[in-house]
Each structure stands twice: as C-alpha cells, then as structure tokens.
PDB file of N, CA and C in Angstrom:
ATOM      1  N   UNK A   1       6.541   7.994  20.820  1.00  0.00           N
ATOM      2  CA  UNK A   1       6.964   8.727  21.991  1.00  0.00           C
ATOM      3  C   UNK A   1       5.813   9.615  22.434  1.00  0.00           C
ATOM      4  N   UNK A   2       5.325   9.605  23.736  1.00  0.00           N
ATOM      5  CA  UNK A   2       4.554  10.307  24.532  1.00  0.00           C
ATOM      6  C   UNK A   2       4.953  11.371  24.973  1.00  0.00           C
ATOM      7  N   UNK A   3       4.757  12.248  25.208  1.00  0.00           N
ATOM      8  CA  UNK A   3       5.330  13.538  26.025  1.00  0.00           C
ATOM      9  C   UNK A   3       3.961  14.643  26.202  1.00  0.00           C
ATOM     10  N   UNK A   4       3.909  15.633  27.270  1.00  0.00           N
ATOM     11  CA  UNK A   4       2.680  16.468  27.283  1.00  0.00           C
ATOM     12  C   UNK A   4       3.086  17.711  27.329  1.00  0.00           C
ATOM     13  N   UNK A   5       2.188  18.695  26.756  1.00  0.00           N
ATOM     14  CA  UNK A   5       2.250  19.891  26.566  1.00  0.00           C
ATOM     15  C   UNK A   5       0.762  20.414  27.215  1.00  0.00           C
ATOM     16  N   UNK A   6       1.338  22.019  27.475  1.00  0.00           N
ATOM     17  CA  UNK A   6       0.525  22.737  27.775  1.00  0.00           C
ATOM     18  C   UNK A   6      -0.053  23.722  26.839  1.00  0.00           C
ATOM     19  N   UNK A   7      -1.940  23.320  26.921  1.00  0.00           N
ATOM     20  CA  UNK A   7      -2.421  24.243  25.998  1.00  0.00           C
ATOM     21  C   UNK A   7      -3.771  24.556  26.569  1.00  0.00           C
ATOM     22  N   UNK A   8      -3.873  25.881  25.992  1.00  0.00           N
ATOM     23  CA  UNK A   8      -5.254  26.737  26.896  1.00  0.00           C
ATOM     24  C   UNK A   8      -5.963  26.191  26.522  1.00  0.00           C
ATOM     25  N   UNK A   9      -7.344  26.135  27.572  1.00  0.00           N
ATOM     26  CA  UNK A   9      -8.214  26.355  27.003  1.00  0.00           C
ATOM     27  C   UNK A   9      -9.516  27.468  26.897  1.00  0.00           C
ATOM     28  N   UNK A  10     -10.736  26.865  27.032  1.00  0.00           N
ATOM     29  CA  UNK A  10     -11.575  28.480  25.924  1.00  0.00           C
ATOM     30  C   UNK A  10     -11.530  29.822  27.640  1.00  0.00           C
ATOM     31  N   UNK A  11     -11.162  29.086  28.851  1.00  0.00           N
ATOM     32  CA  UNK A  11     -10.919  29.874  30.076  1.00  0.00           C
ATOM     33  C   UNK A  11      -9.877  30.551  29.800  1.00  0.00           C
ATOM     34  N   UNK A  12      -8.826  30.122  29.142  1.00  0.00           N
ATOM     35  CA  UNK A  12      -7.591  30.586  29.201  1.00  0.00           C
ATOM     36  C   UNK A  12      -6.609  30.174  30.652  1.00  0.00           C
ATOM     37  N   UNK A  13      -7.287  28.627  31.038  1.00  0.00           N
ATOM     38  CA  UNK A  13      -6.379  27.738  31.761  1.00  0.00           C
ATOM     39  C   UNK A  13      -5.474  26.634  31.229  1.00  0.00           C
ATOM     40  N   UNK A  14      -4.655  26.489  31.925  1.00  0.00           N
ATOM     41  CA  UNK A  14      -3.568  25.808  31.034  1.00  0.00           C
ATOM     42  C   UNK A  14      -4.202  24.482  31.442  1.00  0.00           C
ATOM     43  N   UNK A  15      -4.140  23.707  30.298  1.00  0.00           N
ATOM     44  CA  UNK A  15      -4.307  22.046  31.053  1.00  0.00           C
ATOM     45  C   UNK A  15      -2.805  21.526  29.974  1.00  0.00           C
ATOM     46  N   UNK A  16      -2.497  20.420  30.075  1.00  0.00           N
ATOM     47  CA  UNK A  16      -2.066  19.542  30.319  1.00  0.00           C
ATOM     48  C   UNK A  16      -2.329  17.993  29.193  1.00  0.00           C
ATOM     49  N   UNK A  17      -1.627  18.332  28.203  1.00  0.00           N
ATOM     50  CA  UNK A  17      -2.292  17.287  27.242  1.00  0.00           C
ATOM     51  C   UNK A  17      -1.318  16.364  26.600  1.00  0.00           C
ATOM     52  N   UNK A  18      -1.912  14.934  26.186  1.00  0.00           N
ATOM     53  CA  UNK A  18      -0.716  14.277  25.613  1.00  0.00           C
ATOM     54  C   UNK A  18      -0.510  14.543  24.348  1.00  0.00           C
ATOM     55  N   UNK A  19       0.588  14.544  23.961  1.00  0.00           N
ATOM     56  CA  UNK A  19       1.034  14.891  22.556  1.00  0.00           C
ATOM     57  C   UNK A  19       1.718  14.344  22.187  1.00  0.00           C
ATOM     58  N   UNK A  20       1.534  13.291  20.607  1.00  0.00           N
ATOM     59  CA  UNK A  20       2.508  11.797  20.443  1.00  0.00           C
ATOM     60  C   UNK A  20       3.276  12.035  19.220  1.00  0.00           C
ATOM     61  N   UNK A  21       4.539  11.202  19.240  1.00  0.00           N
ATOM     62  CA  UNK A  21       5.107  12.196  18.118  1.00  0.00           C
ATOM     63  C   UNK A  21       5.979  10.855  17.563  1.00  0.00           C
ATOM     64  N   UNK A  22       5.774  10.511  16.288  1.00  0.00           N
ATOM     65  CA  UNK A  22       6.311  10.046  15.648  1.00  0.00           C
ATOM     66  C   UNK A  22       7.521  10.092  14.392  1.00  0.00           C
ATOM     67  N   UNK A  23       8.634   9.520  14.802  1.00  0.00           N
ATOM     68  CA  UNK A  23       9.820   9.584  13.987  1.00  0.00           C
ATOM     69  C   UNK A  23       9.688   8.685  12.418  1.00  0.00           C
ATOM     70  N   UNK A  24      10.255   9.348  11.745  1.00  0.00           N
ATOM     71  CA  UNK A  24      10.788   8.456  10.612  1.00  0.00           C
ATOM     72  C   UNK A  24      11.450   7.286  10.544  1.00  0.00           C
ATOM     73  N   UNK A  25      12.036   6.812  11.867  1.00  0.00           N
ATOM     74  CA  UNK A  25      12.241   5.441  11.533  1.00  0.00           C
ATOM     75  C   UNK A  25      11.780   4.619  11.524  1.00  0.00           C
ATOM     76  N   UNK A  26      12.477   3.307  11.097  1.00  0.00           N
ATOM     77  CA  UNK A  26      11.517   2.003  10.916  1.00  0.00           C
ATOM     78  C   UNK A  26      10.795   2.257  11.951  1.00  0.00           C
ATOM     79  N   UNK A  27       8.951   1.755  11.821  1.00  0.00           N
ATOM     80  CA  UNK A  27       8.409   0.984  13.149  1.00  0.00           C
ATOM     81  C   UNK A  27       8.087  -0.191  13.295  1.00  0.00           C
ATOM     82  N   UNK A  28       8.324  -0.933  12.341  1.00  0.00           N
ATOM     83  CA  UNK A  28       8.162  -1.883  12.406  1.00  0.00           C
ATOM     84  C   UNK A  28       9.012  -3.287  12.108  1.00  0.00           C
ATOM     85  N   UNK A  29       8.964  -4.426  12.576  1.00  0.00           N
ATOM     86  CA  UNK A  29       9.498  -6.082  12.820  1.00  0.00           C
ATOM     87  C   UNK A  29       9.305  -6.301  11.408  1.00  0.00           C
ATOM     88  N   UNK A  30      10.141  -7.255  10.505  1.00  0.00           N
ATOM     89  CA  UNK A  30       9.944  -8.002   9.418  1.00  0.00           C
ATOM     90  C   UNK A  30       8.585  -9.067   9.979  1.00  0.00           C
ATOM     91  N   UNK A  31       8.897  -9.581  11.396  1.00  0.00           N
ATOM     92  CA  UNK A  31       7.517 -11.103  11.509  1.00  0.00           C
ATOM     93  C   UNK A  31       6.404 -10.138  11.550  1.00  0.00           C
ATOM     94  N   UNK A  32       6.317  -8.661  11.610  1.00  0.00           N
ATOM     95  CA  UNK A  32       4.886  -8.115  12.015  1.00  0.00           C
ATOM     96  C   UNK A  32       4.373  -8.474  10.349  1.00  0.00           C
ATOM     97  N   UNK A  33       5.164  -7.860   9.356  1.00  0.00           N
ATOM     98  CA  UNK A  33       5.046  -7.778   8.169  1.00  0.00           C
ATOM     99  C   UNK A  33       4.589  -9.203   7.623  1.00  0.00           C
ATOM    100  N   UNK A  34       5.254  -9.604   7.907  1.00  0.00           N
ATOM    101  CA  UNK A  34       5.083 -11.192   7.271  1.00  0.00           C
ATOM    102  C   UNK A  34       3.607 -11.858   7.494  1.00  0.00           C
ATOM    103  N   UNK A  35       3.679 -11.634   8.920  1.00  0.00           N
ATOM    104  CA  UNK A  35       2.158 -12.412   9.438  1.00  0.00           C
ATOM    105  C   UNK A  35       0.852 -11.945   8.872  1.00  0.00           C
ATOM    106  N   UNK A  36       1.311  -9.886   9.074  1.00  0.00           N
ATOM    107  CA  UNK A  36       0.286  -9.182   8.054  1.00  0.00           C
ATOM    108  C   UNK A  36      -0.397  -9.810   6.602  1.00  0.00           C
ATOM    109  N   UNK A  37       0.935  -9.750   6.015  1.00  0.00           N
ATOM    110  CA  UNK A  37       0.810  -9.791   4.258  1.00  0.00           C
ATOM    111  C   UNK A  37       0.014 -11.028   4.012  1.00  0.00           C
ATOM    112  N   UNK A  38       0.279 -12.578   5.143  1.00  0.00           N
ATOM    113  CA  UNK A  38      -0.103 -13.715   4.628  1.00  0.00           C
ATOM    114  C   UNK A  38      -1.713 -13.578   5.122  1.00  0.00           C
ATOM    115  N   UNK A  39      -1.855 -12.883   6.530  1.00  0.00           N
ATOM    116  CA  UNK A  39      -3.161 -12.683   6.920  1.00  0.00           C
ATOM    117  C   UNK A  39      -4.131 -11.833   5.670  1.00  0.00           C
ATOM    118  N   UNK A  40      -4.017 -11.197   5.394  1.00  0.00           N
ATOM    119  CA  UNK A  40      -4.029 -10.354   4.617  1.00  0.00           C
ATOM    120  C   UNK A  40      -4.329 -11.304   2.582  1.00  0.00           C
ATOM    121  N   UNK A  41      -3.615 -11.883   2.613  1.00  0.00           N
ATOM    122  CA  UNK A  41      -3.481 -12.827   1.153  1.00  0.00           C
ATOM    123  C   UNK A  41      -4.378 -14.130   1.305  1.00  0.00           C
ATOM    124  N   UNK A  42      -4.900 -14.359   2.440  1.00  0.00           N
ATOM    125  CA  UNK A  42      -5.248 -16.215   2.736  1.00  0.00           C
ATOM    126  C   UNK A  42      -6.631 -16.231   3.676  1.00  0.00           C
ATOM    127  N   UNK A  43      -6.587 -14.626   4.460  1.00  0.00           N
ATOM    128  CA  UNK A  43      -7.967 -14.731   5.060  1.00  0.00           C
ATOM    129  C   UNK A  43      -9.510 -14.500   4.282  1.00  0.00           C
ATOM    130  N   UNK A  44     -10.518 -16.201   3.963  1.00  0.00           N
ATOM    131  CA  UNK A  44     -11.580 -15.867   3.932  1.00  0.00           C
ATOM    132  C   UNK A  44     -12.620 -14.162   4.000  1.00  0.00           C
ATOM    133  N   UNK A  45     -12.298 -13.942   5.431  1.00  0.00           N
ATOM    134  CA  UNK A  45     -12.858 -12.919   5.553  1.00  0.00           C
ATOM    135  C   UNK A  45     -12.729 -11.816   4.917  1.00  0.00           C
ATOM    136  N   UNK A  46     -12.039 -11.452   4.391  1.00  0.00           N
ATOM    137  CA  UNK A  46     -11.171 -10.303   3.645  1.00  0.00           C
ATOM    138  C   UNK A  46     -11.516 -10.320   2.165  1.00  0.00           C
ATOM    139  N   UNK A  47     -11.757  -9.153   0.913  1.00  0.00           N
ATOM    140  CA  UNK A  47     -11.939  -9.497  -0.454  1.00  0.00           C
ATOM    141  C   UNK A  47     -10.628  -9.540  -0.806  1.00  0.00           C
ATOM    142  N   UNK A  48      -9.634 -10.021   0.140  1.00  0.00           N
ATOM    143  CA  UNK A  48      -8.275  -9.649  -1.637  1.00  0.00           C
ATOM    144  C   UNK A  48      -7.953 -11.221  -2.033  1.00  0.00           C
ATOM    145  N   UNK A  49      -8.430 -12.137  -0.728  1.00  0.00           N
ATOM    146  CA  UNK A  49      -7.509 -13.639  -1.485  1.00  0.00           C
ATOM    147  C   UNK A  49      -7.957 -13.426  -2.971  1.00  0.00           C
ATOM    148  N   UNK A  50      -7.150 -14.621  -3.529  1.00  0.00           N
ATOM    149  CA  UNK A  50      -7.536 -14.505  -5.205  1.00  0.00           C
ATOM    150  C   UNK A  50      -7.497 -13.547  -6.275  1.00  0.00           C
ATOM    151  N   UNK A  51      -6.565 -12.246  -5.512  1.00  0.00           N
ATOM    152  CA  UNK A  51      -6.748 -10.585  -6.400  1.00  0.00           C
ATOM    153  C   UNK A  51      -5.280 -10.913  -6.784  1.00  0.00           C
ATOM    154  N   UNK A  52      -4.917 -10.848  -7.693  1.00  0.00           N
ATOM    155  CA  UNK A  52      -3.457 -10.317  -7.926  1.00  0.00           C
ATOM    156  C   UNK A  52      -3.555  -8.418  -7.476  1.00  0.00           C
ATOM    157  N   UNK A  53      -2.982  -7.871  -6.715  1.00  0.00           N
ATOM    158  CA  UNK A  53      -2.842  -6.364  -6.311  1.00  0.00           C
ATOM    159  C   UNK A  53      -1.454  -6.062  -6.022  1.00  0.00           C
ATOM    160  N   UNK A  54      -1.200  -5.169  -6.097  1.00  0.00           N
ATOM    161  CA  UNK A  54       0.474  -4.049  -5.576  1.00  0.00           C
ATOM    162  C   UNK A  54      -0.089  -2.975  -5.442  1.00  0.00           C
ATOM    163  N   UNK A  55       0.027  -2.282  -3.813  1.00  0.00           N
ATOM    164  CA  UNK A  55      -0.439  -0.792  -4.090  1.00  0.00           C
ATOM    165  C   UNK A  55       1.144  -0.034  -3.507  1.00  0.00           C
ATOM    166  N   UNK A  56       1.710   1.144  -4.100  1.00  0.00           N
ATOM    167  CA  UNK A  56       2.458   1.644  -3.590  1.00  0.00           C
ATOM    168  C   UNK A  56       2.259   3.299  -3.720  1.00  0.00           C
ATOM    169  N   UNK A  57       2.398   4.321  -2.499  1.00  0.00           N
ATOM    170  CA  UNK A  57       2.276   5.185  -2.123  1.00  0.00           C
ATOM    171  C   UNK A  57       3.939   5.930  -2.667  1.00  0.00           C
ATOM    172  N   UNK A  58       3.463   7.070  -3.299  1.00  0.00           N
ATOM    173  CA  UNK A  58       5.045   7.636  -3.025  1.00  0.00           C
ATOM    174  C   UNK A  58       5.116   9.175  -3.166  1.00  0.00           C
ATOM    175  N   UNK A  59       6.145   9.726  -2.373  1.00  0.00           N
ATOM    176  CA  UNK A  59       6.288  10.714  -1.495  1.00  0.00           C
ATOM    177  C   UNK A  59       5.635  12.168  -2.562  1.00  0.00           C
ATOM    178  N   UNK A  60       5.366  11.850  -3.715  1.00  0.00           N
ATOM    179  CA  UNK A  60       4.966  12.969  -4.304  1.00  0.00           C
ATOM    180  C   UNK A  60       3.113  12.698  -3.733  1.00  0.00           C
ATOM    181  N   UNK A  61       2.368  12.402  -3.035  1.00  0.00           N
ATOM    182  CA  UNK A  61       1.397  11.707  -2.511  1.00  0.00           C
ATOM    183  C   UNK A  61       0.357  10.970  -3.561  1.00  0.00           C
ATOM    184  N   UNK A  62       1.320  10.434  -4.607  1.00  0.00           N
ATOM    185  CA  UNK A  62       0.630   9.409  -5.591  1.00  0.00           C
ATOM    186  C   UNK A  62       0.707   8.604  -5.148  1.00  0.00           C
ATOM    187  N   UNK A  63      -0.685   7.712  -5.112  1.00  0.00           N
ATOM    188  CA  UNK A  63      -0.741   6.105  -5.275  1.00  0.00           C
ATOM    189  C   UNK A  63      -0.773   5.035  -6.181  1.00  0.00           C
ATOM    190  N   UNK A  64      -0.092   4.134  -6.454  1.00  0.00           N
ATOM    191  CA  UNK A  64      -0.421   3.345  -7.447  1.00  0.00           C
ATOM    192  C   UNK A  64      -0.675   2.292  -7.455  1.00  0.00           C
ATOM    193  N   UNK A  65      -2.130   1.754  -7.886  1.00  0.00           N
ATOM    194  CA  UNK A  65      -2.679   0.802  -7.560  1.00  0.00           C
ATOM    195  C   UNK A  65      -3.025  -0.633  -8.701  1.00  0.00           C
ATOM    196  N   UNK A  66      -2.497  -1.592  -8.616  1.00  0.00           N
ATOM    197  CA  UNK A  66      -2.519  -2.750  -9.539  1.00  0.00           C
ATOM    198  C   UNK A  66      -3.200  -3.315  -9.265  1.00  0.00           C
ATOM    199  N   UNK A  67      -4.780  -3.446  -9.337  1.00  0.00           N
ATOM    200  CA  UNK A  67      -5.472  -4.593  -8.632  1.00  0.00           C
ATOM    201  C   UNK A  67      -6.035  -5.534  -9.700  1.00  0.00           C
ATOM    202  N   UNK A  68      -6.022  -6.800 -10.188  1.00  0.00           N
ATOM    203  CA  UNK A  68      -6.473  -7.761 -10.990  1.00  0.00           C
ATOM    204  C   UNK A  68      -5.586  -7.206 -12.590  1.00  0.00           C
ATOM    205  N   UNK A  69      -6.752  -7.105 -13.287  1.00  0.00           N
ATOM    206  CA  UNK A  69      -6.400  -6.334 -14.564  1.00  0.00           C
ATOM    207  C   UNK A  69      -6.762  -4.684 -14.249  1.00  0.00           C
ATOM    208  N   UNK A  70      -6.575  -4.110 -13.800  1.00  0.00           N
ATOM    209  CA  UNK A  70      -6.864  -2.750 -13.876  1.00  0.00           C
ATOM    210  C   UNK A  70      -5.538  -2.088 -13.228  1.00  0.00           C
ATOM    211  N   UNK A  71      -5.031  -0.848 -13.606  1.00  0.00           N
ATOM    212  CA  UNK A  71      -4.194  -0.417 -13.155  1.00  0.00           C
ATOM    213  C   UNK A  71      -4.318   1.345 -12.868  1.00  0.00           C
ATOM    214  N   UNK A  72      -4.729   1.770 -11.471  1.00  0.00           N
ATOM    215  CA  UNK A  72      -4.760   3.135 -11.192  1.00  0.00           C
ATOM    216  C   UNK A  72      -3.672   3.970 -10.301  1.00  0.00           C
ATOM    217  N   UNK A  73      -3.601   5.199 -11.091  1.00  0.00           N
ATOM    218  CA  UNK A  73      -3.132   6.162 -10.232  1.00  0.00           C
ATOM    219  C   UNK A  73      -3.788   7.450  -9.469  1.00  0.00           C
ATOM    220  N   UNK A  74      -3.644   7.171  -8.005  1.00  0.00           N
ATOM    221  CA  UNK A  74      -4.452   7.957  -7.867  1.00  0.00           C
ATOM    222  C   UNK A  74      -3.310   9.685  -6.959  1.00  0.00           C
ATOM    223  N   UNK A  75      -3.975  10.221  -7.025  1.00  0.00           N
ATOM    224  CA  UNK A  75      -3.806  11.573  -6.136  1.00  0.00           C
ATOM    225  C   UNK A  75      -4.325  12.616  -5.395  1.00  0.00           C
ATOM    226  N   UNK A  76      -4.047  13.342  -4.518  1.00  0.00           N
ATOM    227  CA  UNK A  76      -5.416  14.062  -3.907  1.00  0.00           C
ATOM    228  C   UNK A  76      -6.717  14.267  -4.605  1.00  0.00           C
ATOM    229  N   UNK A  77      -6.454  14.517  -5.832  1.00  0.00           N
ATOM    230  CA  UNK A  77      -7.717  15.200  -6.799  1.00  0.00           C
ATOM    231  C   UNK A  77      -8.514  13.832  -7.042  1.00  0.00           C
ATOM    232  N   UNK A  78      -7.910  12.892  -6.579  1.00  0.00           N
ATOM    233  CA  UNK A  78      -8.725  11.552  -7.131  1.00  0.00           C
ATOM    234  C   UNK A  78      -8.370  10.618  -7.782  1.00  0.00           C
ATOM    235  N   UNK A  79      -8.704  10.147  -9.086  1.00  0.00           N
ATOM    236  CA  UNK A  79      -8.050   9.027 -10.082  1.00  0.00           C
ATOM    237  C   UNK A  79      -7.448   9.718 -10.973  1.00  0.00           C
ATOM    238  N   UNK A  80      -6.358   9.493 -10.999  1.00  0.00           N
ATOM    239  CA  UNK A  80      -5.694  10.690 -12.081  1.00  0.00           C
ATOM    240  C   UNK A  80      -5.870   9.891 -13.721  1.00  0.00           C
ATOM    241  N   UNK A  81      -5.584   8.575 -13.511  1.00  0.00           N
ATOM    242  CA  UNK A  81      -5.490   7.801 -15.048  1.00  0.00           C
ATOM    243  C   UNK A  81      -6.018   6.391 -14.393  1.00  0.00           C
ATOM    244  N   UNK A  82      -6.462   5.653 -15.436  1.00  0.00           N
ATOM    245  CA  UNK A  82      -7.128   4.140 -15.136  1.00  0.00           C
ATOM    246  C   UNK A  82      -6.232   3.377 -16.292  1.00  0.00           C
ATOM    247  N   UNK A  83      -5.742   2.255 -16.404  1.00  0.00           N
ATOM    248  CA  UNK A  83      -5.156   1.629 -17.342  1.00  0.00           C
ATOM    249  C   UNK A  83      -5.491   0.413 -17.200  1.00  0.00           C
ATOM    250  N   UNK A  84      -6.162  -0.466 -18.136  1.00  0.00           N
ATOM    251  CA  UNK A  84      -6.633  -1.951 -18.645  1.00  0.00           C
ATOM    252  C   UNK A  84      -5.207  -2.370 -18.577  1.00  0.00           C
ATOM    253  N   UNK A  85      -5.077  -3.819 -18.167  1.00  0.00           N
ATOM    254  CA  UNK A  85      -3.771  -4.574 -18.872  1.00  0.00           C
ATOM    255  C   UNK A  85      -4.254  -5.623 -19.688  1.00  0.00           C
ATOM    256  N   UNK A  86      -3.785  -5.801 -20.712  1.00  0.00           N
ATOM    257  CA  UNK A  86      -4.989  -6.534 -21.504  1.00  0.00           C
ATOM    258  C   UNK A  86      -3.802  -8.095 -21.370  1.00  0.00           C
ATOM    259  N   UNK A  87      -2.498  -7.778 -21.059  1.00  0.00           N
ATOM    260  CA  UNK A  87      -1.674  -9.224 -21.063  1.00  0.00           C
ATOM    261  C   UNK A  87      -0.837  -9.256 -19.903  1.00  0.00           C
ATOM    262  N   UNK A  88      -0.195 -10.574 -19.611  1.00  0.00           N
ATOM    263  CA  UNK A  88       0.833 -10.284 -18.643  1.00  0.00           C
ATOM    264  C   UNK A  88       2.046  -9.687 -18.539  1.00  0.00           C
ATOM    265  N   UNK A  89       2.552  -9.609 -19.803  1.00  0.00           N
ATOM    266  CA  UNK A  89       3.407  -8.602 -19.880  1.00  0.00           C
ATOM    267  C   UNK A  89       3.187  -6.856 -19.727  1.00  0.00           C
ATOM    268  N   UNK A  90       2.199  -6.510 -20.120  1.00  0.00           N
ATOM    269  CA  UNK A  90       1.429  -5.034 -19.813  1.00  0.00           C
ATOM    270  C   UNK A  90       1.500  -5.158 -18.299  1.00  0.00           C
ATOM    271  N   UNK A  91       1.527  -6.308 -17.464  1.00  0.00           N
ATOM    272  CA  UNK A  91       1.264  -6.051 -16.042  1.00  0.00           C
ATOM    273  C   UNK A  91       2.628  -6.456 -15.581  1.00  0.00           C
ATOM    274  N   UNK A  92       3.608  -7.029 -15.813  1.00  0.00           N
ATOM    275  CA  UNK A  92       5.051  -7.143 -15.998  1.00  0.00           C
ATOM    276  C   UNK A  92       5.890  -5.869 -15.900  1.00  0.00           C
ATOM    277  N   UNK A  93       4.787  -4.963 -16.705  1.00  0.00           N
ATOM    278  CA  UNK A  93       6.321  -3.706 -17.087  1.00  0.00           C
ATOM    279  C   UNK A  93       5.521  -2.923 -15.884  1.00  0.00           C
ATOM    280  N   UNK A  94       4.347  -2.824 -15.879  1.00  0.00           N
ATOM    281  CA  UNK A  94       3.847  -1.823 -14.886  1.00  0.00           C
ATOM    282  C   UNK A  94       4.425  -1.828 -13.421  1.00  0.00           C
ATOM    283  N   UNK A  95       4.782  -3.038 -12.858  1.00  0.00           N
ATOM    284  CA  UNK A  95       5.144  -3.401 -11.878  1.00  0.00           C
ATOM    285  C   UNK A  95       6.535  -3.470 -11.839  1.00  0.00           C
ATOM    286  N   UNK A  96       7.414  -3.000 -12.726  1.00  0.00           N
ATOM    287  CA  UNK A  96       8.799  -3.152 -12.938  1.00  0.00           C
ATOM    288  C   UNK A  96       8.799  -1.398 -13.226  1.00  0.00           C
ATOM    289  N   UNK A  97       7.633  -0.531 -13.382  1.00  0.00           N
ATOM    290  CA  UNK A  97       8.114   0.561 -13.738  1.00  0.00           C
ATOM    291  C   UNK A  97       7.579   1.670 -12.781  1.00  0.00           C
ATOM    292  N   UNK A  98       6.403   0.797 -12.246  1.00  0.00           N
ATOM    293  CA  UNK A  98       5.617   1.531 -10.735  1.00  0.00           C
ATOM    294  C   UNK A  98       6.594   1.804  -9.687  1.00  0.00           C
ATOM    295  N   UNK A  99       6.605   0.255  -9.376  1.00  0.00           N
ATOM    296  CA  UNK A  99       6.674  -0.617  -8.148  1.00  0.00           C
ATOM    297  C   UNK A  99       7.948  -1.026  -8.155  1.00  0.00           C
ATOM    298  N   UNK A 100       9.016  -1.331  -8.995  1.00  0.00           N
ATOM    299  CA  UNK A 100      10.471  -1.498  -8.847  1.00  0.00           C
ATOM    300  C   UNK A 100      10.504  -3.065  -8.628  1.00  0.00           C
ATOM    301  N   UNK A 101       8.905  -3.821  -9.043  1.00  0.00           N
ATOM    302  CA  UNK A 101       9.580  -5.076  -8.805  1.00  0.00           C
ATOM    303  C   UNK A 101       9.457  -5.780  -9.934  1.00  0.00           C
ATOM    304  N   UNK A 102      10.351  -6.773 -10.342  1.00  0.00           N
ATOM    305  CA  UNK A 102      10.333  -7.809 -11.033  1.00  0.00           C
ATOM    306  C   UNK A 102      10.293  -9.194  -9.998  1.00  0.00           C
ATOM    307  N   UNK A 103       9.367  -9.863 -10.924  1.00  0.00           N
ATOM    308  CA  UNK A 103       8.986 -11.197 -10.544  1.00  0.00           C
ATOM    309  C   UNK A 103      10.318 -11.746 -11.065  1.00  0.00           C
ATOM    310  N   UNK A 104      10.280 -13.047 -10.420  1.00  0.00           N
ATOM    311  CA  UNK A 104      11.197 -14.206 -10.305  1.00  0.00           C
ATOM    312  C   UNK A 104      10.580 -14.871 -11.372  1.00  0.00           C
ATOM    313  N   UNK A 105      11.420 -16.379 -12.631  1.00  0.00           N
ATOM    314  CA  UNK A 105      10.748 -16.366 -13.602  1.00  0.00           C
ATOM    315  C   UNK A 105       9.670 -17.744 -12.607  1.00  0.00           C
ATOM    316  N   UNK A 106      10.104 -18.247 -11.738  1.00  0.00           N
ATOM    317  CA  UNK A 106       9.036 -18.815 -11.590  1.00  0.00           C
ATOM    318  C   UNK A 106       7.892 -18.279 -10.897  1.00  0.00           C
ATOM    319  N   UNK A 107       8.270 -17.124 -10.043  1.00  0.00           N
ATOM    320  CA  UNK A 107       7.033 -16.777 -10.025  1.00  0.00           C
ATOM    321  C   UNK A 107       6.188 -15.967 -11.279  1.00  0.00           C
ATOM    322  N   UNK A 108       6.536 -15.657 -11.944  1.00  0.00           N
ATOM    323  CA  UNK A 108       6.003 -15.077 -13.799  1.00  0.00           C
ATOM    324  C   UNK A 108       4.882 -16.236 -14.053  1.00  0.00           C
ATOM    325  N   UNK A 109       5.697 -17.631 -14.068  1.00  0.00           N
ATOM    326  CA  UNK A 109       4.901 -18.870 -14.713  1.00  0.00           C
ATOM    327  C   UNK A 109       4.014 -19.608 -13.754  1.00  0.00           C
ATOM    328  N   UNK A 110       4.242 -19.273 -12.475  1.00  0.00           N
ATOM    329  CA  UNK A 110       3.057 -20.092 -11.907  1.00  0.00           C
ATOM    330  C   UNK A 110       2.291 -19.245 -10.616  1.00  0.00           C
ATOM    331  N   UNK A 111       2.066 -18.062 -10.725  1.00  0.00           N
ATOM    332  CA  UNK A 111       1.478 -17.061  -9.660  1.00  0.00           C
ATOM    333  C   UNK A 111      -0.277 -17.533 -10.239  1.00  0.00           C
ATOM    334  N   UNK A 112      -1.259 -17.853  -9.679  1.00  0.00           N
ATOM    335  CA  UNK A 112      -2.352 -18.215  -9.479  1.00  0.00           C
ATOM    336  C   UNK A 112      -3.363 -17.194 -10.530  1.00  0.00           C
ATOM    337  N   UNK A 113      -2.660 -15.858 -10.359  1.00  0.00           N
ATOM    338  CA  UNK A 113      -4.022 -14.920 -11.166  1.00  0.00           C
ATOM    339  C   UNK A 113      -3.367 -14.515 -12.729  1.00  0.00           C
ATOM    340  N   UNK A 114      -2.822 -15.360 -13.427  1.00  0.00           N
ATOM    341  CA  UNK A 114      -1.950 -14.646 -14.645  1.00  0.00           C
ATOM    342  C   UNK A 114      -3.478 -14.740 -15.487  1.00  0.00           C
ATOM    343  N   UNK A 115      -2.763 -13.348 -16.379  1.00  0.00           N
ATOM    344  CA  UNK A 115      -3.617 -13.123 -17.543  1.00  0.00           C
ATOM    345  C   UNK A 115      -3.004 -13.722 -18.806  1.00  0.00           C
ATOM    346  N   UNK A 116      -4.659 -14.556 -19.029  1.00  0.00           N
ATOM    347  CA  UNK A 116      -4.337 -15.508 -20.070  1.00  0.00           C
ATOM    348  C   UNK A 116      -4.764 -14.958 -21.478  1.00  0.00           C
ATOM    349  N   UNK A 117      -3.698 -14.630 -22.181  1.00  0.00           N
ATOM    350  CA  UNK A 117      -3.999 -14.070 -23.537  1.00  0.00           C
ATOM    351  C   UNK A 117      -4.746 -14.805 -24.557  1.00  0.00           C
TER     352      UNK A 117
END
C-alpha cells in the first residue's frame, strides 16, 4: 500500500513524500513460490543446484542454516554455533528439530545429496 505523507525539509517546507507500508499478511501466490524454489534448485547459473540446504529465519532473529554437511546458526552477533553432520541421521534430526520437517521415507532414500556413512 502506497499512501504520502508530509515531511519537512532542511527549509522547513513541507513536501510531499511516498510512504509504503506493508502488512503481515500473506504476499504471496503458492505458483510464485513454486516457480521460485525450482528456479532456484535447477538453475545452472546459481551455486545451490546439487547443495542439499534448508535455511529458516525465526522471529527471535535467528537463522538456521543447513547447507551440505554443515549446519549454522546464525544471529545479529554473527555465527553463534557451526555443527558438522557427520551422517544422515545427524541431518534427519536437525531438520526435524530446526525446521519442523521430516522427510517422506522415500524421499530419506533417494534425495540426490545423502551422506554416505
């Protein structure tokens, strides 16, 4: 949403400015998402094809980031902890205890980047 306000300036004349203001609700389409994620997973151009990754943001402003075998959390101050997964199960629970997801068992047994013990 667009809307304008009035604010001085160093004259102490009013101008006239846009000011955009965004709500908490959804903004976005499931197809925006979709087209993203695969663009995003399959484009050449890009370093993630071939990464197994999950990054999720959450409201305490931690991030948590799963990329290949490595597993970080980060926070304003920076990297708070780094964690190796040395198996697929170490990257199983992380993602079931981060991220709230569990894999499907076929996707467990045939996802492209598993760590082979």
């Amino acid at each position: 949403m667009e809307e304008y306000i009035g604010l001085l300036d160093e004259q102490g004349t009013e101008k006239w400015v846009p000011r955009y203001l965004f709500s908490e609700q959804q903004q976005y389409y499931e197809p925006d998402c979709v087209v993203t994620n695969f663009y995003s997973a399959y484009s050449p151009t890009l370093p993630f094809p071939g990464k197994f990754r999950a990054v999720h943001g959450a409201l305490d402003g931690r991030y948590y980031i799963l990329l290949n075998t490595e597993f970080k959390i980060r926070s304003v101050k920076g990297i708070d902890s780094v964690e190796p997964t040395k198996t697929e199960q170490q990257r199983q629970d992380i993602l079931k205890k981060y991220f709230g997801t569990v894999l499907a068992e076929e996707e467990r047994l045939y996802h492209d980047q598993k760590i082979e013990s």
